[in-house]
N, C-alpha and C. Protein backbone atom coordinates (compact mmCIF):
# COMPACT_ATOMS: atom_id res chain seq x y z
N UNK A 1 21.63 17.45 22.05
CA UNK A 1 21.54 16.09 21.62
C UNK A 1 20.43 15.42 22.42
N UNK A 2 19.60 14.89 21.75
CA UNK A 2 18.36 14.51 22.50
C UNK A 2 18.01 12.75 21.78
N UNK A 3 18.35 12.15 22.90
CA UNK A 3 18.29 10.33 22.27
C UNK A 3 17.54 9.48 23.68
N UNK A 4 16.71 8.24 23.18
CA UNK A 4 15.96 7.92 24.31
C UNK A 4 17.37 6.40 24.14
N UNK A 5 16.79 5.87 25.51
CA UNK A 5 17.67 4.70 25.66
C UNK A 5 16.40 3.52 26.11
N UNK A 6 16.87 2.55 26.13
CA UNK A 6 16.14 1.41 26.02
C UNK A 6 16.47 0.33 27.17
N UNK A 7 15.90 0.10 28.56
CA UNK A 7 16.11 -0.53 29.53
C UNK A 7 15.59 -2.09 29.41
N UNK A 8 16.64 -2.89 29.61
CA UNK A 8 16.68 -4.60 29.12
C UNK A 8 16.43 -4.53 30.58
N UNK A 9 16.45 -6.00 30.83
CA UNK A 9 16.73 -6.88 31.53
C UNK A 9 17.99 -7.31 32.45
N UNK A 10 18.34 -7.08 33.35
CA UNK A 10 19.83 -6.83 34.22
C UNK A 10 20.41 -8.19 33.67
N UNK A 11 20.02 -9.27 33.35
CA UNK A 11 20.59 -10.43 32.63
C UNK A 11 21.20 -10.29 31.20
N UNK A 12 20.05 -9.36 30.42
CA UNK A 12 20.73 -8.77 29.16
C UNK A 12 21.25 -7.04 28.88
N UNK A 13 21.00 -6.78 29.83
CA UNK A 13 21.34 -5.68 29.76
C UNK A 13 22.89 -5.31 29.37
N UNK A 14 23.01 -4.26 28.34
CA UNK A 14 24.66 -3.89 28.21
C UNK A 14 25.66 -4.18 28.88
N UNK A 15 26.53 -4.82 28.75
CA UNK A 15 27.48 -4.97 29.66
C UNK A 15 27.83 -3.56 29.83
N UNK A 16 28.38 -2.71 28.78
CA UNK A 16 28.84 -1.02 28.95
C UNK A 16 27.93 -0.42 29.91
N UNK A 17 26.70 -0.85 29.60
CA UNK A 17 25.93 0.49 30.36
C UNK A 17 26.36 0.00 32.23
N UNK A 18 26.31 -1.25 32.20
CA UNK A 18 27.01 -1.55 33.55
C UNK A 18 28.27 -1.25 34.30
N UNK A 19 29.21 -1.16 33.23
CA UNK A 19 30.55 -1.20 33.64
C UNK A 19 30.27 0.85 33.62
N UNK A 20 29.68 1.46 32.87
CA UNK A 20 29.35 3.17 32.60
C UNK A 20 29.44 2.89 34.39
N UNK A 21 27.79 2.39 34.93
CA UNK A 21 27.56 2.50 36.02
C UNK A 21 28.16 2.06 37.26
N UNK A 22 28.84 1.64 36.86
CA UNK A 22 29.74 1.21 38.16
C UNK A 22 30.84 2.17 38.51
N UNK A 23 31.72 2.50 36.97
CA UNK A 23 32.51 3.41 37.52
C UNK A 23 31.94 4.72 38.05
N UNK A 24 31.12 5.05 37.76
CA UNK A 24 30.18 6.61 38.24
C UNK A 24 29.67 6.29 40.04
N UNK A 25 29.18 5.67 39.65
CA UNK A 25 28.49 5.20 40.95
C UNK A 25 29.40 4.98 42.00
N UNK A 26 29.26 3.62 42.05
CA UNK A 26 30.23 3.12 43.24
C UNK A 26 31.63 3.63 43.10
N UNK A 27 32.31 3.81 41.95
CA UNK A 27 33.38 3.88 42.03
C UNK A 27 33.69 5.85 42.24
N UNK A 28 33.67 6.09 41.16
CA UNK A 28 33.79 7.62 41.27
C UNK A 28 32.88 8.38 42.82
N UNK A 29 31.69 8.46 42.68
CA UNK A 29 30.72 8.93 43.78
C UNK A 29 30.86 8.52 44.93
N UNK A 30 31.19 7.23 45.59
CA UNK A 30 31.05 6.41 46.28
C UNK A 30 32.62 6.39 47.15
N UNK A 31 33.62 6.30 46.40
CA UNK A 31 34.69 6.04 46.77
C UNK A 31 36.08 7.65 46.82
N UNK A 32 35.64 7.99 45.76
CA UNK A 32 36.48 8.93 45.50
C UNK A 32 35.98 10.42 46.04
N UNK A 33 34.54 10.99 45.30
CA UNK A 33 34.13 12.20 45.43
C UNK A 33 33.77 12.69 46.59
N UNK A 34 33.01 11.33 47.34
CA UNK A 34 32.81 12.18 49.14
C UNK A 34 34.10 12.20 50.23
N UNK A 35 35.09 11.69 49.73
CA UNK A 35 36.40 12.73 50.20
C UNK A 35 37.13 13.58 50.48
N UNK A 36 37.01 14.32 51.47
CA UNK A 36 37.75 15.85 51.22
C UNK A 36 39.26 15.17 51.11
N UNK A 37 40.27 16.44 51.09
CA UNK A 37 41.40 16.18 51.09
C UNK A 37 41.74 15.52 52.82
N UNK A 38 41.15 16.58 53.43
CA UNK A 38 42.01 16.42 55.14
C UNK A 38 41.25 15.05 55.25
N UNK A 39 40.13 14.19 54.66
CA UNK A 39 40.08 13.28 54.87
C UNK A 39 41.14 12.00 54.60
N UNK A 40 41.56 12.12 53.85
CA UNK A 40 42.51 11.32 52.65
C UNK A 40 43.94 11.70 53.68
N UNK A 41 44.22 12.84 53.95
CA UNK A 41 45.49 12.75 55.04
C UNK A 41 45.23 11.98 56.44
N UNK A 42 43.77 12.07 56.78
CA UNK A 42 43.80 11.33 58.31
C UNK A 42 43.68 9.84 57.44
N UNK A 43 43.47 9.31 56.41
CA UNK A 43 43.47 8.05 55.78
C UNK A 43 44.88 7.79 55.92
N UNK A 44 46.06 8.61 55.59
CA UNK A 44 47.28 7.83 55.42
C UNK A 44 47.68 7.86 56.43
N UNK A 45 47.38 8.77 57.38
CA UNK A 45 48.15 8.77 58.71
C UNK A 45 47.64 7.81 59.85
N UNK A 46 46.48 7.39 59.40
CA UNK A 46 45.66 6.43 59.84
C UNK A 46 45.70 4.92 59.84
N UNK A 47 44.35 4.77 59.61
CA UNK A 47 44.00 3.03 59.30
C UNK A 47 44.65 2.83 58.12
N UNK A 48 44.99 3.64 56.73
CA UNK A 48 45.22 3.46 55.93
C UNK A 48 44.10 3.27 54.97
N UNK A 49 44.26 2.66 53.63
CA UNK A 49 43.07 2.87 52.41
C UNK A 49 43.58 2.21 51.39
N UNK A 50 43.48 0.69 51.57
CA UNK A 50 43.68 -0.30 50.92
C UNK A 50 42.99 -0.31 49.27
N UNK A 51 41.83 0.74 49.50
CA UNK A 51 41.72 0.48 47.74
C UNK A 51 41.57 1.79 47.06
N UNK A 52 42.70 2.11 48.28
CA UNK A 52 43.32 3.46 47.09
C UNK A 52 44.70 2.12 46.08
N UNK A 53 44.69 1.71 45.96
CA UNK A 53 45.96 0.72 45.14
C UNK A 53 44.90 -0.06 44.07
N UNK A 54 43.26 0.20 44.09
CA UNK A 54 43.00 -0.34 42.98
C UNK A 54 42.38 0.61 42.10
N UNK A 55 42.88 2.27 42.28
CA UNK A 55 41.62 3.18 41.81
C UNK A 55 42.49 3.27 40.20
N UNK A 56 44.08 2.76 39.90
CA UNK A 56 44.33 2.72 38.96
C UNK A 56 43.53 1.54 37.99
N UNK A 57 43.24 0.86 38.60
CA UNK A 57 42.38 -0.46 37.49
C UNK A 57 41.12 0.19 37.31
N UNK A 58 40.26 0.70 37.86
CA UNK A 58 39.33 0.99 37.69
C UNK A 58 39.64 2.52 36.56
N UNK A 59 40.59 3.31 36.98
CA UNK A 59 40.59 4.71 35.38
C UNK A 59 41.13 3.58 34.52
N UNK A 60 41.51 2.52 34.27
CA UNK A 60 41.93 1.49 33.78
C UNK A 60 40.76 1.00 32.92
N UNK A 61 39.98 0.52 33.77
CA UNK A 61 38.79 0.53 33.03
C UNK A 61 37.65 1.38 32.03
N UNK A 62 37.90 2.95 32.73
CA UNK A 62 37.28 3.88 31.69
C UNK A 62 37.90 3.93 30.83
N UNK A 63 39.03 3.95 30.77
CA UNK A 63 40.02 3.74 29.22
C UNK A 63 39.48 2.62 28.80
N UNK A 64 39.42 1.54 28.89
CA UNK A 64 38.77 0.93 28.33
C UNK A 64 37.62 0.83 27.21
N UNK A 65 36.64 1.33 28.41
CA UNK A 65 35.08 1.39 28.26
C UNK A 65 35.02 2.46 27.20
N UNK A 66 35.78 3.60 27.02
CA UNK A 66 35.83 4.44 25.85
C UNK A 66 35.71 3.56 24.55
N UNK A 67 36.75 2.60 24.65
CA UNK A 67 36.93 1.69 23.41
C UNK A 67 35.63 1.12 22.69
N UNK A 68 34.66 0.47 23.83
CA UNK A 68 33.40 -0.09 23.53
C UNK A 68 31.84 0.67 23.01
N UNK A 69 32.46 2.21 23.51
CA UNK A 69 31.07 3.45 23.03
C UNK A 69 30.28 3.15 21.94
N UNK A 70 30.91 2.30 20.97
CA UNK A 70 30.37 2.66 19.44
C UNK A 70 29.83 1.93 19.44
N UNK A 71 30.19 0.36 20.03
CA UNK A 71 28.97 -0.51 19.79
C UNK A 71 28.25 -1.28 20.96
N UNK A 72 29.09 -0.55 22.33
CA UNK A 72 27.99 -1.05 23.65
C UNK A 72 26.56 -0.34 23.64
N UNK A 73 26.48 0.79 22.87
CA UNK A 73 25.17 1.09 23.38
C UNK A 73 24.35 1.46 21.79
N UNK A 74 24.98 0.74 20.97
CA UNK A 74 24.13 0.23 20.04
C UNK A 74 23.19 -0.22 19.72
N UNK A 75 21.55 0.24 18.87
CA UNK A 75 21.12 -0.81 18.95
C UNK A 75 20.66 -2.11 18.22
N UNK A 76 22.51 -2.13 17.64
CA UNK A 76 22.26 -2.94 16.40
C UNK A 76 22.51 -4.36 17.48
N UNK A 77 22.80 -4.40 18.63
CA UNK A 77 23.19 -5.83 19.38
C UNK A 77 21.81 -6.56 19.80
N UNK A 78 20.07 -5.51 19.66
CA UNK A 78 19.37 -6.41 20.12
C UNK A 78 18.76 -6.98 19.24
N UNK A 79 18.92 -6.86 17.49
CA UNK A 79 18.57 -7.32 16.62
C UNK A 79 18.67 -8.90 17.12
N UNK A 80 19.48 -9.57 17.12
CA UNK A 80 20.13 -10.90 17.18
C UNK A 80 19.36 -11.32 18.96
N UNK A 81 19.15 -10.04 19.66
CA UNK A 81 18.23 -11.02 20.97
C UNK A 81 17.08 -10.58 20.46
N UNK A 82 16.35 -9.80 19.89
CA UNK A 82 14.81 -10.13 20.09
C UNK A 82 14.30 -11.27 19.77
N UNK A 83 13.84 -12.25 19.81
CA UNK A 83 13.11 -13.36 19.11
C UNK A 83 12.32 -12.92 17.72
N UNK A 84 11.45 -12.21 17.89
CA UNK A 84 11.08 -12.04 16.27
C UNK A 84 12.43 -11.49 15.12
N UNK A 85 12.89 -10.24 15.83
CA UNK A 85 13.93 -10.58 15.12
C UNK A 85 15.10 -11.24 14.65
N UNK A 86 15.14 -12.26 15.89
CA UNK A 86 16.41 -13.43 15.47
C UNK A 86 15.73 -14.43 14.90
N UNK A 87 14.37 -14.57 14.19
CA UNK A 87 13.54 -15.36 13.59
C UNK A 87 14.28 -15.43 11.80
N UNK A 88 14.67 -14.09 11.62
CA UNK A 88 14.74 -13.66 10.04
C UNK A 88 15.83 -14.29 9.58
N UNK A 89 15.83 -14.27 8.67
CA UNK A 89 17.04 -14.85 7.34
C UNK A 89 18.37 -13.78 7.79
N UNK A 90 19.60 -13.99 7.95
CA UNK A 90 21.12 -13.79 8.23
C UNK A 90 21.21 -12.27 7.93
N UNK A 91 20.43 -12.41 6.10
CA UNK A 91 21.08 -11.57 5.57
C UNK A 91 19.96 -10.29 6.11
N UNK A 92 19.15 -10.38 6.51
CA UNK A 92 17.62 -9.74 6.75
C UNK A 92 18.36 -8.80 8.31
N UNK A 93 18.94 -9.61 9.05
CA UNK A 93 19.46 -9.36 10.27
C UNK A 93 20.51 -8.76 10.15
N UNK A 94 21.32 -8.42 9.29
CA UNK A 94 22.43 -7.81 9.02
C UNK A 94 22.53 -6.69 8.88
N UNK A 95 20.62 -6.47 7.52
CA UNK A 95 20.71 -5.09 7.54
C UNK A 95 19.95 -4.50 8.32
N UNK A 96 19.33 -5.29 9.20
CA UNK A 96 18.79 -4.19 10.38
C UNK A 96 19.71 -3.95 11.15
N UNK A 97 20.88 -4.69 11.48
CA UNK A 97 21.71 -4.46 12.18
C UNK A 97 22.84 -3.08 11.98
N UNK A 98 22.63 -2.92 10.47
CA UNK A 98 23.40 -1.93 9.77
C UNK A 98 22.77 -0.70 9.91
N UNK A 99 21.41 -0.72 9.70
CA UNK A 99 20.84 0.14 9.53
C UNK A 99 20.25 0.79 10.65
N UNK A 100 20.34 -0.04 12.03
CA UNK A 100 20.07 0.26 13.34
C UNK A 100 21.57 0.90 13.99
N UNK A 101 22.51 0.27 13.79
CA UNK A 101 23.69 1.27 14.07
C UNK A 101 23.99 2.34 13.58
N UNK A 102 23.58 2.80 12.15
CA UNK A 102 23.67 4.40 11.80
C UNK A 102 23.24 5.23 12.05
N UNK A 103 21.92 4.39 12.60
CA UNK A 103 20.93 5.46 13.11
C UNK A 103 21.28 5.84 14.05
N UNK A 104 21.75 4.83 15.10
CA UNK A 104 22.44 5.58 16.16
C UNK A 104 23.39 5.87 16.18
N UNK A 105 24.21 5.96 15.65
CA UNK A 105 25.47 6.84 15.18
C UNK A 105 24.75 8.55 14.73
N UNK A 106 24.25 8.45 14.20
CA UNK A 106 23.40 9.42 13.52
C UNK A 106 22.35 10.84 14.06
N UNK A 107 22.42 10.16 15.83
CA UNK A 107 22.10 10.33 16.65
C UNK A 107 22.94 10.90 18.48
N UNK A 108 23.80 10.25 18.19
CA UNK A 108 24.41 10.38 19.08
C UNK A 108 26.27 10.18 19.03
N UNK A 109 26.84 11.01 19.58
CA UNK A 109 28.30 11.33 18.73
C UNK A 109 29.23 10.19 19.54
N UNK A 110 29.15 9.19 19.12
CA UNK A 110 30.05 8.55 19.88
C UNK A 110 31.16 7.87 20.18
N UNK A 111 31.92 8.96 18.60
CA UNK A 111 33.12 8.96 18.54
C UNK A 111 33.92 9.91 19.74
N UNK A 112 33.09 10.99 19.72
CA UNK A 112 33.47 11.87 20.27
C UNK A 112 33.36 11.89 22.20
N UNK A 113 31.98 11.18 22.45
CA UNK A 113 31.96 10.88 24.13
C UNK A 113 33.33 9.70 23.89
N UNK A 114 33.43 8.94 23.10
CA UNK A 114 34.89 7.94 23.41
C UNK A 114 35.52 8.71 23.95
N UNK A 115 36.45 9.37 22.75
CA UNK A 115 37.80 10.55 23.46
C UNK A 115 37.32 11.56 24.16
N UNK A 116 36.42 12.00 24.33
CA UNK A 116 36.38 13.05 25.83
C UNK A 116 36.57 11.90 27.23
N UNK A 117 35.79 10.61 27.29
CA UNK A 117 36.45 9.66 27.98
C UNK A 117 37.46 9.25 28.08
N UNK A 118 37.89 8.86 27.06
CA UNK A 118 39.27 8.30 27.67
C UNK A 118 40.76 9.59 27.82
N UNK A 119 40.26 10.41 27.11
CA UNK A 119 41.01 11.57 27.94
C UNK A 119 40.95 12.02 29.38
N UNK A 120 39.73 11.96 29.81
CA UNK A 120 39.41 12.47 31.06
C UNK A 120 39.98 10.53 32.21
N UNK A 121 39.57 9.69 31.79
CA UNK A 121 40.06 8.64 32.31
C UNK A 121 41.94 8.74 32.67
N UNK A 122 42.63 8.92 31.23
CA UNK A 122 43.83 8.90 31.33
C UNK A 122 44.30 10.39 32.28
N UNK A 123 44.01 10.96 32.05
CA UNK A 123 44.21 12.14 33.31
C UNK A 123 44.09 11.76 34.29
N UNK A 124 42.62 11.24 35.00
CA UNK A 124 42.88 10.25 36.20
C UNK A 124 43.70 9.86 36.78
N UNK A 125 44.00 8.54 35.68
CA UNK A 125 45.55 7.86 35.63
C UNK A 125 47.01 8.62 36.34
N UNK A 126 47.09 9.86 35.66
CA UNK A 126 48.19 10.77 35.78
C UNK A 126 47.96 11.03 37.49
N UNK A 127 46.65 11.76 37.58
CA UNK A 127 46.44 12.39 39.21
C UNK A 127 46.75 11.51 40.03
N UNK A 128 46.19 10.08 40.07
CA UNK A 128 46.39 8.87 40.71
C UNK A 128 47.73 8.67 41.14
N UNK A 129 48.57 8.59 39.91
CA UNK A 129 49.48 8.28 40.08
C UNK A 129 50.69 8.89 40.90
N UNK A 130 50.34 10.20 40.97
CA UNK A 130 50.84 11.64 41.60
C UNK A 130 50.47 11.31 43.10
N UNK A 131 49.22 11.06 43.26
CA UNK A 131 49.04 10.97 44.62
C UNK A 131 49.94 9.59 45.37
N UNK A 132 49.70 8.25 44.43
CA UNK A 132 50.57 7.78 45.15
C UNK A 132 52.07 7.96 45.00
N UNK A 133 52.58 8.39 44.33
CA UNK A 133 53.96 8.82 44.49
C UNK A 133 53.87 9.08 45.58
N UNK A 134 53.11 10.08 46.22
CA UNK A 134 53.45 10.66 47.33
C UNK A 134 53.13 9.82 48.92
N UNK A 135 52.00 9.44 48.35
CA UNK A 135 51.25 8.55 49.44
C UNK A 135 52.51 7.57 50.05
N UNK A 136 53.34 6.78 48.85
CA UNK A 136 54.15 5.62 49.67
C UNK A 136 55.39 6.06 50.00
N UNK A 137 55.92 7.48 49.93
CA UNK A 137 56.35 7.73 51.04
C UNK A 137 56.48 7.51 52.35
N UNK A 138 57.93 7.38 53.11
CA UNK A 138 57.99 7.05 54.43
C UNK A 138 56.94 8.24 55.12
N UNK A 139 56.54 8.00 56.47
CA UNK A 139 55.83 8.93 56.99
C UNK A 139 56.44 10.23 57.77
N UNK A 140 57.77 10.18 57.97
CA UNK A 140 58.19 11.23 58.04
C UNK A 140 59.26 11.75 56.45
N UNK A 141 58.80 11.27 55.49
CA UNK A 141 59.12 12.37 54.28
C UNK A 141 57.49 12.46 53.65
N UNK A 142 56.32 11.84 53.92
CA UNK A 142 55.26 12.54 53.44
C UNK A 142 55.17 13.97 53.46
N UNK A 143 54.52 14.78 52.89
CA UNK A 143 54.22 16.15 53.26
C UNK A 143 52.47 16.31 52.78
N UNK A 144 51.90 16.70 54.08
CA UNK A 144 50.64 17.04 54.20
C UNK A 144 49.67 17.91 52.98
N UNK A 145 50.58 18.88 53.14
CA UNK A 145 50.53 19.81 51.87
C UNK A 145 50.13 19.65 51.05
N UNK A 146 51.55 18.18 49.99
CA UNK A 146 51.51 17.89 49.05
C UNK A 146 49.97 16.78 48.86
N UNK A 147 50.07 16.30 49.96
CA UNK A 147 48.83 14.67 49.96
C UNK A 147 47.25 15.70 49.75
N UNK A 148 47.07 16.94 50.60
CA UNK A 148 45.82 17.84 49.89
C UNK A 148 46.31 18.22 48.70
N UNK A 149 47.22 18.74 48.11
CA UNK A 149 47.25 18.96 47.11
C UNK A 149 46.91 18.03 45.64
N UNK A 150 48.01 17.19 45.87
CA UNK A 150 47.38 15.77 44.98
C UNK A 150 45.97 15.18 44.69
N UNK A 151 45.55 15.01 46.36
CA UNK A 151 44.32 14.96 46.36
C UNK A 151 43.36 15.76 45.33
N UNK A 152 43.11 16.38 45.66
CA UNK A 152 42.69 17.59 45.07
C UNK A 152 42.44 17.68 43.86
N UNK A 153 43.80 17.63 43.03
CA UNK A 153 43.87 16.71 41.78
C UNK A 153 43.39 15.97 41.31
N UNK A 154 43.00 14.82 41.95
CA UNK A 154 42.36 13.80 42.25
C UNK A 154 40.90 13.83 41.91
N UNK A 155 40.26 15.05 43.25
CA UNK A 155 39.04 15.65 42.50
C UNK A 155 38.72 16.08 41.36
N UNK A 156 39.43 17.09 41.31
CA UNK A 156 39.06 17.63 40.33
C UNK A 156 39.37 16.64 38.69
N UNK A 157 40.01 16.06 38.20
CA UNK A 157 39.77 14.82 37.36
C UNK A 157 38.84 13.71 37.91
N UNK A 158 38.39 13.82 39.08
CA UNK A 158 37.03 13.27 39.02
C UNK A 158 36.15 13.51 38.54
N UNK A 159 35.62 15.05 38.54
CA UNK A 159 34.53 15.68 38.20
C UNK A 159 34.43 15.36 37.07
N UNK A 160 35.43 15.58 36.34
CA UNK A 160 36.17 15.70 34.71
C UNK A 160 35.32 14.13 34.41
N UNK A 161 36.23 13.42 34.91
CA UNK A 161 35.66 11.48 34.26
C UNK A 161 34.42 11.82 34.72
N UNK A 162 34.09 11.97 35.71
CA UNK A 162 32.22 12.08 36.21
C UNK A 162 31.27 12.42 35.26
N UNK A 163 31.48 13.44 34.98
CA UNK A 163 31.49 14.22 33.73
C UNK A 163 30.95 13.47 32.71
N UNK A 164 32.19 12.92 32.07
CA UNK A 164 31.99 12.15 30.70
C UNK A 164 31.54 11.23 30.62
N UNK A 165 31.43 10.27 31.79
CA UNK A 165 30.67 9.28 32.08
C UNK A 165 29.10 9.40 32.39
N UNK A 166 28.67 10.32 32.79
CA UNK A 166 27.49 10.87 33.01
C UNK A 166 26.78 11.46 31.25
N UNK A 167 27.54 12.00 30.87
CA UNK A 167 27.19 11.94 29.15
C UNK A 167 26.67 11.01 28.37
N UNK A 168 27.03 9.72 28.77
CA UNK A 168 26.95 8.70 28.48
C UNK A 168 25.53 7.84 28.55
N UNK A 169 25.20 7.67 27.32
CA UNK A 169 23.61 6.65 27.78
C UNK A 169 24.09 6.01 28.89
N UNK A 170 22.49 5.84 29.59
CA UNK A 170 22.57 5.12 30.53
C UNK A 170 21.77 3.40 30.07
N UNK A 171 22.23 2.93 28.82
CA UNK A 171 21.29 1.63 27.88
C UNK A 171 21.77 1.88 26.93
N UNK A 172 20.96 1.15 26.26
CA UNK A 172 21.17 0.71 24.28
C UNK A 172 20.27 2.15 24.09
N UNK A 173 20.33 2.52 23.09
CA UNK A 173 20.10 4.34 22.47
C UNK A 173 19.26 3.54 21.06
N UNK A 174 17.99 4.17 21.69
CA UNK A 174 16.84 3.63 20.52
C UNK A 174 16.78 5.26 19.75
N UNK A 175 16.90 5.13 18.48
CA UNK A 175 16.89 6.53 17.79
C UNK A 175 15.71 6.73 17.49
């Protein structure tokens, strides 16, 4: 699959392609992936890891962001910002708008990056949730074991969302 993308203006730029980048970035890369496990055990036994309690909002959010694939990185949304083209008659703008979304449909499968996302998101969800089961455990019924193990889990449905999120234009998809 071979599609170019189209870099706006950080003011107009996609909201999706932002929210794409955030969870990859900061969130996945940043927070989650340079973790080993024995790190994540000296975390609970430790200072603790206050935004391990928000990593469910954020796979929260790739579920989401699956929802928006079809028409965040459309590029039937800059019809209506270009100026010459928000110059034209309603109906003039409609069908470029029509005819600019098939194309990228046409182009790029994005029914299909949806549900490989939000599958790989909702798995997340599941690992997450596994780990803290275990995590808020008293500290003498934690088990070490289990907290690498979970962990782990953890990773590896990272890679997975990393993954699908990385599939993902990084902009509006000029066909």
């Amino acid at each position: 699959m071979t599609f170019r993308t189209q870099r706006i203006s950080p003011s107009g730029m996609s909201r999706t392609a932002v929210i794409r980048g955030r969870l990859k970035h900061s969130w996945l890369e940043n927070e989650i992936l340079n973790k080993t496990p024995e790190v994540v055990v000296l975390l609970r036994h430790g200072a603790g890891w206050p935004a391990l309690r928000h990593f469910s909002n954020d796979a929260g959010q790739a579920v989401a962001l699956a929802d928006e694939i079809e028409s965040g990185f459309s590029p039937a949304r800059l019809v209506d910002a270009c100026a010459p083209l928000a110059a034209l008659a309603e109906d003039q703008r409609k069908a470029l708008r029509t005819a600019a979304h098939a194309a990228y449909l046409a182009c790029f499968d994005a029914r299909g990056a949806a549900n490989r996302l939000s599958e790989a998101a909702r798995n997340m969800q599941t690992s997450l949730s596994g780990l803290l089961a275990e995590w808020d455990k008293s500290d003498d019924a934690v088990s070490d074991a289990e907290l690498l193990a979970r962990w782990q889990a953890v990773l590896d449905k990272a890679e997975l969302l990393r993954d699908a999120l990385d599939a993902l234009p990084r902009g509006i998809v000029l066909p």
